[in-house]
C-alpha atoms as a PDB file:
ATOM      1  CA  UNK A   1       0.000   0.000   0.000  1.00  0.00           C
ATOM      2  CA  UNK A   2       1.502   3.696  -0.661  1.00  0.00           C
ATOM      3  CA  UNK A   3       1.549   6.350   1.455  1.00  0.00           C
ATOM      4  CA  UNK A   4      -1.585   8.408  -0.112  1.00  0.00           C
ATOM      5  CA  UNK A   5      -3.933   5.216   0.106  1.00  0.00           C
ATOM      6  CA  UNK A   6      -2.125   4.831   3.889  1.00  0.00           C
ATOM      7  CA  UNK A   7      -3.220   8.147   5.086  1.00  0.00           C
ATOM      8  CA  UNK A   8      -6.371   8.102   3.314  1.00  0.00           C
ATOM      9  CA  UNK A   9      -7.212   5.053   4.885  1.00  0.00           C
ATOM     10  CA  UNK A  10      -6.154   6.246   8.252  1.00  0.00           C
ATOM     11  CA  UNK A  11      -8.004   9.923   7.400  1.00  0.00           C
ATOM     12  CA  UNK A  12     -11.490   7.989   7.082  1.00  0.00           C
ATOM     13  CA  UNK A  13     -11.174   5.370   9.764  1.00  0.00           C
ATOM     14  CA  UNK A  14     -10.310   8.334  12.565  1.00  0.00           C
ATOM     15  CA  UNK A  15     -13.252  10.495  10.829  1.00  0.00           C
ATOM     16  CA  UNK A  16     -15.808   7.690  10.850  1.00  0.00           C
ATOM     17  CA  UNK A  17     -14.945   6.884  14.662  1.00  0.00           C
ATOM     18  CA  UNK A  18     -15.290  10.303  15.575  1.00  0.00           C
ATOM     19  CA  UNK A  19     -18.618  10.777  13.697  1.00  0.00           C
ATOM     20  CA  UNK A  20     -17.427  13.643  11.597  1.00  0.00           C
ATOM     21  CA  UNK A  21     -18.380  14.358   7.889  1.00  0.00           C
ATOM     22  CA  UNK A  22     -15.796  15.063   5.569  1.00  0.00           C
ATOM     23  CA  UNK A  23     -17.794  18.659   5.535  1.00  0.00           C
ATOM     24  CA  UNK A  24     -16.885  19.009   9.511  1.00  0.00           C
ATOM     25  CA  UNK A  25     -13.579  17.822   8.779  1.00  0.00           C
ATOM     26  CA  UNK A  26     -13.195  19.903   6.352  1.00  0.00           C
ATOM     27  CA  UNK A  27     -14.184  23.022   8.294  1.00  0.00           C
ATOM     28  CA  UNK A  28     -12.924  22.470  11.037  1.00  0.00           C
ATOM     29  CA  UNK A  29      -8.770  21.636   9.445  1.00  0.00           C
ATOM     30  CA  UNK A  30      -9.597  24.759   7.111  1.00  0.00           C
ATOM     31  CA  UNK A  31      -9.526  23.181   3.848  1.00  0.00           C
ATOM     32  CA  UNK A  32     -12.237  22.175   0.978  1.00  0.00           C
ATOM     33  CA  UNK A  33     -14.347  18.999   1.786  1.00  0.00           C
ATOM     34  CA  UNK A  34     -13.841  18.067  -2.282  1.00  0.00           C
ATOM     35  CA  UNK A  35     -10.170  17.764  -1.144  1.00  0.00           C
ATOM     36  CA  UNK A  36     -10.742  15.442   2.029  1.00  0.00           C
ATOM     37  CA  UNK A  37     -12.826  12.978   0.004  1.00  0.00           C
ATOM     38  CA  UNK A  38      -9.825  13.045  -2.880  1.00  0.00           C
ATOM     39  CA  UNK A  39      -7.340  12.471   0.200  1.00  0.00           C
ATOM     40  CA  UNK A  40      -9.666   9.889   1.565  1.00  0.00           C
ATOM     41  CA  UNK A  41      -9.645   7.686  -1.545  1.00  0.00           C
ATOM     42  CA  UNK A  42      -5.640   8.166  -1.760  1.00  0.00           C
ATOM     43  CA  UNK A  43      -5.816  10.745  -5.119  1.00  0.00           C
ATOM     44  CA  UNK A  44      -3.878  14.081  -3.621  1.00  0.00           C
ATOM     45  CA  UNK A  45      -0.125  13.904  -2.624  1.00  0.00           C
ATOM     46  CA  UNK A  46      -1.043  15.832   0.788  1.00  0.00           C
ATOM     47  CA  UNK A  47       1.519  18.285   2.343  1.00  0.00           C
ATOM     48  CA  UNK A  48       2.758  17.779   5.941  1.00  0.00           C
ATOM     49  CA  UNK A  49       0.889  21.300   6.919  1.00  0.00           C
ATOM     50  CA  UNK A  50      -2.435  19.562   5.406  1.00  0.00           C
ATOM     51  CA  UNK A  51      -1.826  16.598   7.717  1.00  0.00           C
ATOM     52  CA  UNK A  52      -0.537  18.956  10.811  1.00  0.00           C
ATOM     53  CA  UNK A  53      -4.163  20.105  10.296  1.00  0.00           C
ATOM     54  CA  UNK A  54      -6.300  17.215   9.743  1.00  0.00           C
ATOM     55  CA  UNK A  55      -4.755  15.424  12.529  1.00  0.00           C
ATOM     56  CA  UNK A  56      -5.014  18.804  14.590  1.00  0.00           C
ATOM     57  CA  UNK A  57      -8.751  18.392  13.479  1.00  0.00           C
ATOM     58  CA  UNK A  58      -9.007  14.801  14.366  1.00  0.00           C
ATOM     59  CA  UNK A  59      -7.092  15.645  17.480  1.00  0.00           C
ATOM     60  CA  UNK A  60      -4.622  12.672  17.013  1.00  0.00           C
ATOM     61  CA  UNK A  61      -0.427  12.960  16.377  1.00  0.00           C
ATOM     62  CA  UNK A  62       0.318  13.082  12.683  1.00  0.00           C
ATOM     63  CA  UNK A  63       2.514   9.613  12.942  1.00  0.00           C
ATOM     64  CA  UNK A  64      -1.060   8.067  13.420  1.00  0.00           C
ATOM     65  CA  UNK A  65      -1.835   8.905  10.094  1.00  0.00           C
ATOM     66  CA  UNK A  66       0.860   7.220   8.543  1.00  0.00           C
ATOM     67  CA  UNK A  67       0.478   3.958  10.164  1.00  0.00           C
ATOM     68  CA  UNK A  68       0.038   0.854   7.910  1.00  0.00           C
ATOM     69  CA  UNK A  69      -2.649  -0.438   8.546  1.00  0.00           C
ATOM     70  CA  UNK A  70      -2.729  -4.487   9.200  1.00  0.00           C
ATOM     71  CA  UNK A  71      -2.753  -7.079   5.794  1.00  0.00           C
ATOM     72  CA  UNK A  72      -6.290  -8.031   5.287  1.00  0.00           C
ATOM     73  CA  UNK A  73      -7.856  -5.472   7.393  1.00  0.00           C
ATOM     74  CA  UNK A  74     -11.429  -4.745   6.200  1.00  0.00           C
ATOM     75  CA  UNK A  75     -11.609  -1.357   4.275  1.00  0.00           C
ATOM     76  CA  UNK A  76     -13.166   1.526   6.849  1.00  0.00           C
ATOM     77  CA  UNK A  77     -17.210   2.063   6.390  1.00  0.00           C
ATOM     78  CA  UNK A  78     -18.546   5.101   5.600  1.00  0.00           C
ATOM     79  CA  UNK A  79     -20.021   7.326   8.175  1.00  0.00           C
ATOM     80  CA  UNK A  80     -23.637   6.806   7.872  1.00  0.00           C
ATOM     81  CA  UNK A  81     -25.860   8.942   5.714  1.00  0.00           C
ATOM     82  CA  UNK A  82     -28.144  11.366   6.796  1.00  0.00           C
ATOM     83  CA  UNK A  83     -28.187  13.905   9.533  1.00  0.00           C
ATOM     84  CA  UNK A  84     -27.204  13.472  13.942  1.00  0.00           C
ATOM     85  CA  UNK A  85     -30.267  13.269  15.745  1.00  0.00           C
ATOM     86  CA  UNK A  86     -29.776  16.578  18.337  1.00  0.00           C
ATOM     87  CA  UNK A  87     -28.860  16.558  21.748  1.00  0.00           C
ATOM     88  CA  UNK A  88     -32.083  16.934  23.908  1.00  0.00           C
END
C-alpha cells in the first residue's frame, strides 16, 4: 500500500470513529471537503501542513496517520448517511 492510500485510509477510519463528515472535517482543518474525500480515496499527494491540520482536526499525532494499517484489514465504512439526531 503507498503512502496516499495509507493516510487516506487512516483519514477515514479516525473520521468515521469520531462521527465527523468530511464537511466538519473539512471546516474544522480549514480546507475544501472536495479535497478530504480526494485524500480519503488516496488521489492528492497531501503536504505535511495539510496533515498537521487534519490530525489537529481529528485531534490525534500526525505519525497516526501514517500507520500501515494491518494485511487483510477490512476497508473503513462510511459514516452513515443522513443527519445526527440533536442533543435533547
Amino acid at each position: 500500500m503507498d503512502a496516499r492510500a495509507i493516510i487516506g485510509w487512516n483519514l477515514r477510519r479516525l473520521r468515521v470513529e469520531q462521527g465527523l463528515s468530511q464537511e466538519r472535517l473539512a471546516l474544522t482543518a480549514g480546507i475544501d471537503r472536495a479535497y478530504v474525500g480526494r485524500v480519503e480515496r488516496g488521489s492528492e499527494n497531501v503536504t505535511i501542513t495539510t496533515l498537521e491540520a487534519i490530525a489537529r482536526a481529528l485531534s490525534v499525532p500526525v505519525a497516526t496517520l501514517l500507520i500501515e494499517p494491518d494485511p487483510g484489514a477490512e476497508r473503513p465504512q462510511p459514516l452513515r448517511a443522513g443527519r445526527r439526531a440533536k442533543a435533547g
